[in-house]
Protein backbone atom coordinates (compact mmCIF):
# COMPACT_ATOMS: atom_id res chain seq x y z
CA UNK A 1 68.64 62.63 178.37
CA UNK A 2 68.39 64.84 181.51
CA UNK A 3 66.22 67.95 181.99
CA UNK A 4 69.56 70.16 181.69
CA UNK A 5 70.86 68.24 178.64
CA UNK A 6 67.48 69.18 177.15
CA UNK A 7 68.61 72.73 177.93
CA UNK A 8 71.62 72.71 176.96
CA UNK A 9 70.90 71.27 173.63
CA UNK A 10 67.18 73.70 173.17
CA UNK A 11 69.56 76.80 173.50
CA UNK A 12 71.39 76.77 170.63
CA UNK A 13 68.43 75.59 168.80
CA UNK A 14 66.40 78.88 170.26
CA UNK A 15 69.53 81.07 168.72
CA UNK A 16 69.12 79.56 165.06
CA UNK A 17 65.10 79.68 165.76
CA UNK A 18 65.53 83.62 166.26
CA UNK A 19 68.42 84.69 163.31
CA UNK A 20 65.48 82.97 161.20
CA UNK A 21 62.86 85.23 162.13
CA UNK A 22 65.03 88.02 162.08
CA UNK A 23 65.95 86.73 158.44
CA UNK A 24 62.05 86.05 157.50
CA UNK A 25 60.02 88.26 159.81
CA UNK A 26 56.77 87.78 157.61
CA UNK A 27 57.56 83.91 157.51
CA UNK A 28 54.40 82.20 159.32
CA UNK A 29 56.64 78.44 159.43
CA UNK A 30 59.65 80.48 160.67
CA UNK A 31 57.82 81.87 163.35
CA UNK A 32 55.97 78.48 164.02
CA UNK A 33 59.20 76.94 164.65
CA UNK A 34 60.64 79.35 166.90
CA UNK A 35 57.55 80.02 168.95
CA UNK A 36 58.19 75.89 169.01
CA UNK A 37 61.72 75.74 170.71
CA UNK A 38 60.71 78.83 172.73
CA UNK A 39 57.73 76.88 174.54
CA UNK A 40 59.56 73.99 175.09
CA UNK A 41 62.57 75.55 176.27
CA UNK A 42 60.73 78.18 178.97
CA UNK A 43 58.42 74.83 180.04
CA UNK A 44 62.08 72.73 180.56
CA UNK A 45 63.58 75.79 182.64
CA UNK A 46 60.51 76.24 184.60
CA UNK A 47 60.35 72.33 185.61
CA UNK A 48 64.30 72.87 186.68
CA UNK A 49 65.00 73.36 190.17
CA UNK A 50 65.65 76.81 191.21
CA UNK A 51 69.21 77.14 193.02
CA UNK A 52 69.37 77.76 196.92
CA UNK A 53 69.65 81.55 197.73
């Protein structure tokens, strides 16, 4: 699986990550898990070339 598959497939992950917290904003494990997908997603766009300018 490519870099931007990764991505691709992170993002909607990320989405359901955040309607949790917003659903259990006290919820350590919810928060855990989103902090999770958020790491690995911002440390897959950062290794991404950026576009030419």
């Amino acid at each position: 699986m490519s870099d931007t598959e990764k991505t691709e497939a992170l993002q909607p992950a990320m989405v359901e990550q955040l309607m949790a917290v917003i659903a259990a904003p006290d919820d350590e494990d919810v928060a855990r898990a989103a902090d999770t997908v958020v790491r690995d997603l911002d440390a897959l766009l950062r290794a991404e070339p950026t576009p030419a300018a």
